[in-house]
C-alpha atoms as a PDB file:
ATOM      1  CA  UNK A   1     140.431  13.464-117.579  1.00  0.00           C
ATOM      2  CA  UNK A   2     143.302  15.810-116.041  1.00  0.00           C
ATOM      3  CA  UNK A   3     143.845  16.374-112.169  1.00  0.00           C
ATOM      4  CA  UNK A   4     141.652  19.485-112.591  1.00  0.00           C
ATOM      5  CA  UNK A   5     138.541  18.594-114.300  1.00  0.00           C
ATOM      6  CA  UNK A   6     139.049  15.009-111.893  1.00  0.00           C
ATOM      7  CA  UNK A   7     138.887  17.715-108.989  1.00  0.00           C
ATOM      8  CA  UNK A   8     135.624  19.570-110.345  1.00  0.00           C
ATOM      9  CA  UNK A   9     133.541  16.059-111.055  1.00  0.00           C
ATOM     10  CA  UNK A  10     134.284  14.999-107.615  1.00  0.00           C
ATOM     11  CA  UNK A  11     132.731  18.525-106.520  1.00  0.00           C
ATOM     12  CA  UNK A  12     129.763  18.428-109.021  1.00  0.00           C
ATOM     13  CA  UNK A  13     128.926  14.593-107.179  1.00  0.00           C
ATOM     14  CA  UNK A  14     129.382  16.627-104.274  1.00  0.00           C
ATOM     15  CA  UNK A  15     126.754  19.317-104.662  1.00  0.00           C
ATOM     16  CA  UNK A  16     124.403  16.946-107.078  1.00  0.00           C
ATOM     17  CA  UNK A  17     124.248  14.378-104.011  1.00  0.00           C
ATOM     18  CA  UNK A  18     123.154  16.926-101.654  1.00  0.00           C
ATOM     19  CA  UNK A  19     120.502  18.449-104.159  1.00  0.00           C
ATOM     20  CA  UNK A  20     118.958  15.104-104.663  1.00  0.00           C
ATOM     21  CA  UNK A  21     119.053  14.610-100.788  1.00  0.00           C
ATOM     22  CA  UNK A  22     117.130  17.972-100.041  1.00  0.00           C
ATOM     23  CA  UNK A  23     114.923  18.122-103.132  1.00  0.00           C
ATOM     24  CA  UNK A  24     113.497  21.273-104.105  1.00  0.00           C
ATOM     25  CA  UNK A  25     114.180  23.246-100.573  1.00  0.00           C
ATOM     26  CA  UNK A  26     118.204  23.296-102.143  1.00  0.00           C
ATOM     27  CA  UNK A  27     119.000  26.102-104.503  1.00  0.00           C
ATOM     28  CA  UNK A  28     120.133  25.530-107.334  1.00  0.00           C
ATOM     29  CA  UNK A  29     122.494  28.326-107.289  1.00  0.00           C
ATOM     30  CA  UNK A  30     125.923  25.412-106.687  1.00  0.00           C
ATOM     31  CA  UNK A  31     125.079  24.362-109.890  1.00  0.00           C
ATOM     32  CA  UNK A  32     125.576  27.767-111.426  1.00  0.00           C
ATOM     33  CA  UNK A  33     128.851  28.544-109.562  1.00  0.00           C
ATOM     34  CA  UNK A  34     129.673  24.849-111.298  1.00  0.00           C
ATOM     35  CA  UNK A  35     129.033  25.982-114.477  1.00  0.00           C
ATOM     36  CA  UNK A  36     131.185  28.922-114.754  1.00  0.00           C
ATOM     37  CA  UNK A  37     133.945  26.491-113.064  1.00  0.00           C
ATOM     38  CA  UNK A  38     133.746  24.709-115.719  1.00  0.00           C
ATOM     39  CA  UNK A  39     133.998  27.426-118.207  1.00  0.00           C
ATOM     40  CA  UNK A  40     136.832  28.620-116.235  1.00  0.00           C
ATOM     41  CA  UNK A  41     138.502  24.541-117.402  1.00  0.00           C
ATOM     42  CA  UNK A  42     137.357  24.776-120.731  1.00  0.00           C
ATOM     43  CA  UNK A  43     134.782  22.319-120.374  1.00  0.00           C
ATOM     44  CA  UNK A  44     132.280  21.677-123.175  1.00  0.00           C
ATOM     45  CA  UNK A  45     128.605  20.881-122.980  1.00  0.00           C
ATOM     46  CA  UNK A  46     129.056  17.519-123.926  1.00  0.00           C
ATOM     47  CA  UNK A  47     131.959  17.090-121.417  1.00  0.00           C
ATOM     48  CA  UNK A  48     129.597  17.607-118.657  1.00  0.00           C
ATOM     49  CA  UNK A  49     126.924  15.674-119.968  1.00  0.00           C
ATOM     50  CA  UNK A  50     129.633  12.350-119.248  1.00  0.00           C
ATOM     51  CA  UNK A  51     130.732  13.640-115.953  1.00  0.00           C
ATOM     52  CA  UNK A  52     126.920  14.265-115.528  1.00  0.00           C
ATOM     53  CA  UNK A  53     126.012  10.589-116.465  1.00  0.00           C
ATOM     54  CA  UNK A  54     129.169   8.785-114.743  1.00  0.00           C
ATOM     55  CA  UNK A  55     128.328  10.988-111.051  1.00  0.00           C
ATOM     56  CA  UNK A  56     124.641  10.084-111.495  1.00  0.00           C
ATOM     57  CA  UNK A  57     125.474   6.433-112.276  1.00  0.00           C
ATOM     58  CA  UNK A  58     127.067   6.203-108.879  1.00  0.00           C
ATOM     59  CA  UNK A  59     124.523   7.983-106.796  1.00  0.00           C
ATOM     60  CA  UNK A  60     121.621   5.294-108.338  1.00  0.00           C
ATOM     61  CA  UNK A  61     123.550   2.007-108.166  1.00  0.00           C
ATOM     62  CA  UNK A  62     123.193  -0.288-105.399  1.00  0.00           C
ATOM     63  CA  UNK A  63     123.275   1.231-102.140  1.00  0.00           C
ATOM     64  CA  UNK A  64     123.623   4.790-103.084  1.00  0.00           C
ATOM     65  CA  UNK A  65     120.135   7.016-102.980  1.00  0.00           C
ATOM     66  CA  UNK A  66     116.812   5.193-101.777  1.00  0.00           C
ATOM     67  CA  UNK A  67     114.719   6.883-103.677  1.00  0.00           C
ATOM     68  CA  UNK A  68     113.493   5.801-106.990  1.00  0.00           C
ATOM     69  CA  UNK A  69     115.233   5.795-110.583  1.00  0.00           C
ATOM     70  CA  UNK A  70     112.803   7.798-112.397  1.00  0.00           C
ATOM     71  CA  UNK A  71     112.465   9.852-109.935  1.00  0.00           C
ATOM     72  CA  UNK A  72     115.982  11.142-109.213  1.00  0.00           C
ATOM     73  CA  UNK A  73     117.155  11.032-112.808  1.00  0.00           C
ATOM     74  CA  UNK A  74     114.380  13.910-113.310  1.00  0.00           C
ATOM     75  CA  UNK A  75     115.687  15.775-110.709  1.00  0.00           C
ATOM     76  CA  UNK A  76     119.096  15.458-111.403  1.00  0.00           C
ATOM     77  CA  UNK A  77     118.191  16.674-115.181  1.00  0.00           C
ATOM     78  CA  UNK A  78     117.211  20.193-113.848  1.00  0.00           C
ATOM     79  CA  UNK A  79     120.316  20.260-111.547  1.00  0.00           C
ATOM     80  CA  UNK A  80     122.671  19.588-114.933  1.00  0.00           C
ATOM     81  CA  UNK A  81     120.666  22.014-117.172  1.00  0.00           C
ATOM     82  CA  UNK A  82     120.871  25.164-114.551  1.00  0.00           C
ATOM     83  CA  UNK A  83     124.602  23.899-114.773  1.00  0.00           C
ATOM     84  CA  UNK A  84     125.474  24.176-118.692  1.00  0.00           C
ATOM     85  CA  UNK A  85     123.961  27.738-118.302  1.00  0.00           C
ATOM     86  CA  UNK A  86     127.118  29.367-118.252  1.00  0.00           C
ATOM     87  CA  UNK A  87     128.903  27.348-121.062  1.00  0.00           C
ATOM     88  CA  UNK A  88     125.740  27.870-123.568  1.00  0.00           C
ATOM     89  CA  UNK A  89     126.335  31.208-122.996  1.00  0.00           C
ATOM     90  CA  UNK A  90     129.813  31.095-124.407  1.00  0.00           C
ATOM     91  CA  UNK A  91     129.073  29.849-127.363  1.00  0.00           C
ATOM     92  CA  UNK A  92     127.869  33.186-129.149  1.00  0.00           C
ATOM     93  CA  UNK A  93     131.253  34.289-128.600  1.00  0.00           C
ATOM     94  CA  UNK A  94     132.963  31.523-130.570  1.00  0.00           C
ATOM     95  CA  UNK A  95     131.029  31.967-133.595  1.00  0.00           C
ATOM     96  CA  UNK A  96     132.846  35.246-134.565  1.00  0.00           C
ATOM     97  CA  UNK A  97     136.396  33.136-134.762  1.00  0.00           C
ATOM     98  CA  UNK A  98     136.608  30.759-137.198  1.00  0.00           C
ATOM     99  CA  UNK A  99     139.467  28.448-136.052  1.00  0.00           C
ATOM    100  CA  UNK A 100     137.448  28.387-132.508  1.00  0.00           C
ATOM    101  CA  UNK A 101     134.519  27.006-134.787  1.00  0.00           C
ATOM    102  CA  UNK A 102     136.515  24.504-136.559  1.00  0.00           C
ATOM    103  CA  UNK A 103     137.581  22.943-133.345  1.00  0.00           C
ATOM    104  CA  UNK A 104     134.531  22.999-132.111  1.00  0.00           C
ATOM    105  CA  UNK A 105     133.222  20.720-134.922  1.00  0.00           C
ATOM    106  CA  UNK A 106     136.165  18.199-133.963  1.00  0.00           C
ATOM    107  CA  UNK A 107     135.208  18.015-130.475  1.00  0.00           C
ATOM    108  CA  UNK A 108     131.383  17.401-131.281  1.00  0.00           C
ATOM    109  CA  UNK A 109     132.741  14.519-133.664  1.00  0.00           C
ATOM    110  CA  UNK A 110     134.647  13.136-130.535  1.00  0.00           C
ATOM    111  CA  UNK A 111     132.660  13.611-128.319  1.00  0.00           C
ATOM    112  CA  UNK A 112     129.198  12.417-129.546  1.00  0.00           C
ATOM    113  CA  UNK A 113     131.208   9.588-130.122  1.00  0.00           C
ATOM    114  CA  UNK A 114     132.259   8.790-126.594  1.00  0.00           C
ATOM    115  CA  UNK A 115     128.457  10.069-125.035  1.00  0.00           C
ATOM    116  CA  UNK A 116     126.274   7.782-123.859  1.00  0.00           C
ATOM    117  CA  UNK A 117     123.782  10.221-122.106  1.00  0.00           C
ATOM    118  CA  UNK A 118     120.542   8.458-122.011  1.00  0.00           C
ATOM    119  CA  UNK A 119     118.268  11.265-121.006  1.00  0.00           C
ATOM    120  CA  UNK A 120     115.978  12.699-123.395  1.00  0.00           C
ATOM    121  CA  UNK A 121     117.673  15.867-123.164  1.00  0.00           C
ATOM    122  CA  UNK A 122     120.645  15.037-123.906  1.00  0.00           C
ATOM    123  CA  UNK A 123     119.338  12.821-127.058  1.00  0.00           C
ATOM    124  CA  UNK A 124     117.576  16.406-128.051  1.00  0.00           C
ATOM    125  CA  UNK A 125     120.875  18.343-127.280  1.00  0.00           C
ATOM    126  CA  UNK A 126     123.387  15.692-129.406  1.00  0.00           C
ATOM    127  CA  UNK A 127     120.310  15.335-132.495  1.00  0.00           C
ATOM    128  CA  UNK A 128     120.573  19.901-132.733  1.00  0.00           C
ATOM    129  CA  UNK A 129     124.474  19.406-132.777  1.00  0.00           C
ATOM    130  CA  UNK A 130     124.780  16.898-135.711  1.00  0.00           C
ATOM    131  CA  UNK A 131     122.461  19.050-137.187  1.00  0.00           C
ATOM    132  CA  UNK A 132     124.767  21.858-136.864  1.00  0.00           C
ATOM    133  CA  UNK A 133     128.013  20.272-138.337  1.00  0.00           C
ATOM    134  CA  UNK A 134     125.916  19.010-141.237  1.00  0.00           C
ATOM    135  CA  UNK A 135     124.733  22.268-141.882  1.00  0.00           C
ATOM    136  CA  UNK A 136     128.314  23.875-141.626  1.00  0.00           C
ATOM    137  CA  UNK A 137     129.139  21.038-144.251  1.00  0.00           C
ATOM    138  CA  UNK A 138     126.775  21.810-146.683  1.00  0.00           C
ATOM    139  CA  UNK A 139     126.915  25.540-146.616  1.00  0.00           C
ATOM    140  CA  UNK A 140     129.458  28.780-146.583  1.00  0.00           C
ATOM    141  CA  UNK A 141     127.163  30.408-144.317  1.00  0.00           C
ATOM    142  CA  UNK A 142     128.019  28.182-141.912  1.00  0.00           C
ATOM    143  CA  UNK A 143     128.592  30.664-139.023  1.00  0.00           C
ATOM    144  CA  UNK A 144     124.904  31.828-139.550  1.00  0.00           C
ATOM    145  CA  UNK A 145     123.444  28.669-139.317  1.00  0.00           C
ATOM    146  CA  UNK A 146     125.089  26.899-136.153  1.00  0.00           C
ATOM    147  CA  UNK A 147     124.218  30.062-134.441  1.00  0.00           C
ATOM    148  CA  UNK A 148     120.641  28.789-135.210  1.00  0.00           C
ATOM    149  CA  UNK A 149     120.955  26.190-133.776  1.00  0.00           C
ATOM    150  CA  UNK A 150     122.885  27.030-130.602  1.00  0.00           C
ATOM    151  CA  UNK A 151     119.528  29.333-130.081  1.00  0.00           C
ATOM    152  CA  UNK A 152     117.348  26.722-130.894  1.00  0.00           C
ATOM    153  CA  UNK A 153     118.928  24.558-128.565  1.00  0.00           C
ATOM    154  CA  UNK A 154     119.025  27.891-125.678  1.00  0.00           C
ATOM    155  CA  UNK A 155     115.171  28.094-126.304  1.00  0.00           C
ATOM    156  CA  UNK A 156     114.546  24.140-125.967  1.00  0.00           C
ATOM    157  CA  UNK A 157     116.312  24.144-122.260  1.00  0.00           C
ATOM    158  CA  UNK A 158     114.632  27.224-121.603  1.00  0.00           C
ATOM    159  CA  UNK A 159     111.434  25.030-122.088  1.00  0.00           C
ATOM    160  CA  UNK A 160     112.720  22.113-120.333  1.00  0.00           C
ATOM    161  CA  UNK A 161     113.081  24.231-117.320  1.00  0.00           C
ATOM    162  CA  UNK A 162     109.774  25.348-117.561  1.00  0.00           C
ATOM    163  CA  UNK A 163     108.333  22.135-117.950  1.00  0.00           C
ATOM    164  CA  UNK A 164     110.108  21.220-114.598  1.00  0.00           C
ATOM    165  CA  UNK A 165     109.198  24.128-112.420  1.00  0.00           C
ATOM    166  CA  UNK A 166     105.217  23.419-113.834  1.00  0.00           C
ATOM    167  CA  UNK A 167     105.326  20.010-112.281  1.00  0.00           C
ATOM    168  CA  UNK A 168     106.845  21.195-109.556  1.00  0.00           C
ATOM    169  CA  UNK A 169     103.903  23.259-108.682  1.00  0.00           C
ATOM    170  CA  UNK A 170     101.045  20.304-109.491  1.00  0.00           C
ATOM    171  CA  UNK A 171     103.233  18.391-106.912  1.00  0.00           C
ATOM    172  CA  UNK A 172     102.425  21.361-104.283  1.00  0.00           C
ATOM    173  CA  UNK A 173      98.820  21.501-104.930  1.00  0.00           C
ATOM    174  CA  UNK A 174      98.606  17.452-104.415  1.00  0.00           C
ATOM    175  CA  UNK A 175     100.476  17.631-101.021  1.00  0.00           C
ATOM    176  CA  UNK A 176      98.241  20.134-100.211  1.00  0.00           C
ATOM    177  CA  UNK A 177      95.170  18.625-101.026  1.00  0.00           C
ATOM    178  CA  UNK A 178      96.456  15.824 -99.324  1.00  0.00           C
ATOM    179  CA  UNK A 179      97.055  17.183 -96.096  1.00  0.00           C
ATOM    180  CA  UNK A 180      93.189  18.985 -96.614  1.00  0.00           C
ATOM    181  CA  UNK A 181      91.620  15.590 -97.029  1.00  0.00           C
ATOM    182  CA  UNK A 182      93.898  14.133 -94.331  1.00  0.00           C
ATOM    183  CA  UNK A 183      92.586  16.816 -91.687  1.00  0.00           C
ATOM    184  CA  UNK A 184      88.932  16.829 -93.036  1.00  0.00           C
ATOM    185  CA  UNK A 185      88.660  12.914 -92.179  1.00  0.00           C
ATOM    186  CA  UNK A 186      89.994  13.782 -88.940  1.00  0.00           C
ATOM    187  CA  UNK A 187      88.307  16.219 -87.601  1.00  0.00           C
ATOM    188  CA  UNK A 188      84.698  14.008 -89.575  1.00  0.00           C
ATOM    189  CA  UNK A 189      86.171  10.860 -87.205  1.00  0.00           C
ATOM    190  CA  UNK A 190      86.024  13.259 -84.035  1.00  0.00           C
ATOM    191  CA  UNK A 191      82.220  15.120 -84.997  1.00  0.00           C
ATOM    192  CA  UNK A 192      81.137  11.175 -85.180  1.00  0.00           C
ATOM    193  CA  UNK A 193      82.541   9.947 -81.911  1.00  0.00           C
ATOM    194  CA  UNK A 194      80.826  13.111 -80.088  1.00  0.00           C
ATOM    195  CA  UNK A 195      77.834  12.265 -81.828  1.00  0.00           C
ATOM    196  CA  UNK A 196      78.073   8.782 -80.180  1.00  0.00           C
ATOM    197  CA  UNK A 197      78.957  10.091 -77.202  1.00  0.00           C
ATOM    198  CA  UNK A 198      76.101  12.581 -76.849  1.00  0.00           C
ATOM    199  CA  UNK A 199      73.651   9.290 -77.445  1.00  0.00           C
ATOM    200  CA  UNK A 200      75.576   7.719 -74.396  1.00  0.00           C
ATOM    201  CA  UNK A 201      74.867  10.457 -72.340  1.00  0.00           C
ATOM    202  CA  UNK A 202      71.374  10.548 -72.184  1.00  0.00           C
ATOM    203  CA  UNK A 203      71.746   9.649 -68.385  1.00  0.00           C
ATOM    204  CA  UNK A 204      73.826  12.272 -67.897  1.00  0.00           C
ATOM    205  CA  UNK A 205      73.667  16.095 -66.712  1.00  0.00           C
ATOM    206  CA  UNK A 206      72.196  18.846 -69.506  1.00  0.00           C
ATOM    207  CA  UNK A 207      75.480  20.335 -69.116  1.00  0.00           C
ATOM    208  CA  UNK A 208      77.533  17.542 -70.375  1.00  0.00           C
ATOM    209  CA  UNK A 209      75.086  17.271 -73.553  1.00  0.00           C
ATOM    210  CA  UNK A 210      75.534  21.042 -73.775  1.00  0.00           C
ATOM    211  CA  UNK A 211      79.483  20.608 -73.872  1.00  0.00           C
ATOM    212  CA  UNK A 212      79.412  18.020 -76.212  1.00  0.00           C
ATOM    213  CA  UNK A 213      76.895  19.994 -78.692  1.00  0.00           C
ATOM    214  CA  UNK A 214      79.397  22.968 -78.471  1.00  0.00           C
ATOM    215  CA  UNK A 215      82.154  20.754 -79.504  1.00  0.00           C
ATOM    216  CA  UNK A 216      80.077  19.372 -82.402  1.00  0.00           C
ATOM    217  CA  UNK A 217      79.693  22.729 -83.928  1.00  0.00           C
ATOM    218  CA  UNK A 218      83.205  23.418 -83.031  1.00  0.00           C
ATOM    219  CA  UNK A 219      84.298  20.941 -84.990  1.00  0.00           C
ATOM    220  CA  UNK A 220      82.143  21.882 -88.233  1.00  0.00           C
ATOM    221  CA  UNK A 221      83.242  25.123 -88.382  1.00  0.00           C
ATOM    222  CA  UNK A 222      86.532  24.318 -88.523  1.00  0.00           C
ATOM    223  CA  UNK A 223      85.909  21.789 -91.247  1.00  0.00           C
ATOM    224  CA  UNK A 224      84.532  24.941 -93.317  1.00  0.00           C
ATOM    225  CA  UNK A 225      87.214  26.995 -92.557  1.00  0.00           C
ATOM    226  CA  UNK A 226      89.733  24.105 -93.787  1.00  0.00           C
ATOM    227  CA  UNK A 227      87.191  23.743 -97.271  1.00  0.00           C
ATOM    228  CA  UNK A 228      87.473  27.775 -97.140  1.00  0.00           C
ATOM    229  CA  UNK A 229      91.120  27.660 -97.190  1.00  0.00           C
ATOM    230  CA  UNK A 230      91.552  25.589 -99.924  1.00  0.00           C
ATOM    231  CA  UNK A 231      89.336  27.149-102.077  1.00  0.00           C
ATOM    232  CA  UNK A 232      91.430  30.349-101.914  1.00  0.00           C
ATOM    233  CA  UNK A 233      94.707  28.694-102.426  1.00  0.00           C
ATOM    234  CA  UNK A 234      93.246  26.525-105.478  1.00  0.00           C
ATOM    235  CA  UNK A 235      92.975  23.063-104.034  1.00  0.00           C
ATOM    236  CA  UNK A 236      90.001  21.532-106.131  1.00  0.00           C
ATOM    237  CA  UNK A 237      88.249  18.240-104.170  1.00  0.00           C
ATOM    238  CA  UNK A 238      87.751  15.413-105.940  1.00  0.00           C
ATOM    239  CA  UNK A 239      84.482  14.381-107.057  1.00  0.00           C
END
């Protein structure tokens, strides 16, 4: 690794270690700017996929991120897909030259060799490559069918990122059916202590009964307008 591509991994832990801090409030527009960085170095997809591993590596060992393994390694996968963006990209460009494709084939050879990405991604992403150089092997039309490929592989991230932004939406609706059920006991726990207080008070004044009555229904129509509100925003109760 030269001075230069040193340089941009130690800015990719950078940025990647503050995107796993913040979670989905951070953009993911660093790891764009990243991307085209790389580009800009000559960086292949493969390249980053071993800075990639190394940088997460060190943010998941001992005494690095608290939170757990699964759980950041998913998060960091969308943060290193949005960043090979730019370099996928690229790639319909180098089909057209044919000495540009011929290296390329070297550098998949080396460099499948020295990946150990352990991501199910990047198993997906090295599988559609060796099926690309075996298809250049067997065929003339060898341009044609890497291009395939290279799609294939453009449509399969495309999908990955869907996947991602999916669960982070079924992740919103359970916080938010959380905090429902959270308030709903609540406010239950307060309509049940002025219930016991309203026995208490039988030696009381009217007015104080009268108070406490005014409370009670206070309190139930707020537990329909909480029900109300999460029936418009989607938030099914369990049965």
């Amino acid at each position: 690794m030269n001075a230069e591509t040193a340089k941009w991994s130690r800015r990719y832990q950078s940025a990647l270690r503050k995107y796993l801090a913040q979670g989905s409030r951070e953009s993911l527009r660093p790891a764009l700017g990243l991307g085209r960085q790389a580009v800009a170095l000559g960086l292949e997809t493969l390249d980053l996929a071993r800075i990639h591993e190394q940088n997460l590596m060190a943010l998941i060992a001992p005494g690095g991120l608290s939170r757990s393994r699964p759980s950041i390694i998913g998060q960091a996968k969308r943060f290193f897909i949005e960043t090979i963006v730019p370099i996928e990209k690229t790639h319909h460009a180098a089909l057209k030259d044919d000495v540009r494709v011929d290296r390329l084939n070297q550098a998949l050879r080396r460099r499948m060799v020295e990946s150990s990405a352990s991501t199910s991604c990047l198993k997906r992403n090295i599988f559609l490559r060796q099926g690309a150089e075996q298809s250049l092997k067997k065929s003339k039309k060898h341009h044609v069918k890497l291009l395939a490929e290279l799609r294939r592989l453009q449509h399969y991230l495309r999908d990955l990122r869907h996947t991602c932004l999916a669960t982070q939406e079924d992740e919103r609706q359970k916080m938010s059916f959380r905090l429902h059920d959270e308030i709903a006991q609540a406010l239950i726990a307060i309509d049940l202590r002025l219930l016991t207080l309203k026995k208490a008070a039988k030696a009381s004044t009217a007015r104080l009964k009268k108070e406490i009555a005014k409370t009670q229904r206070l309190v139930k129509e707020s537990v329909k307008k909480i029900n109300k509100f999460a029936h418009e925003f989607g938030i099914q109760q369990e049965t």
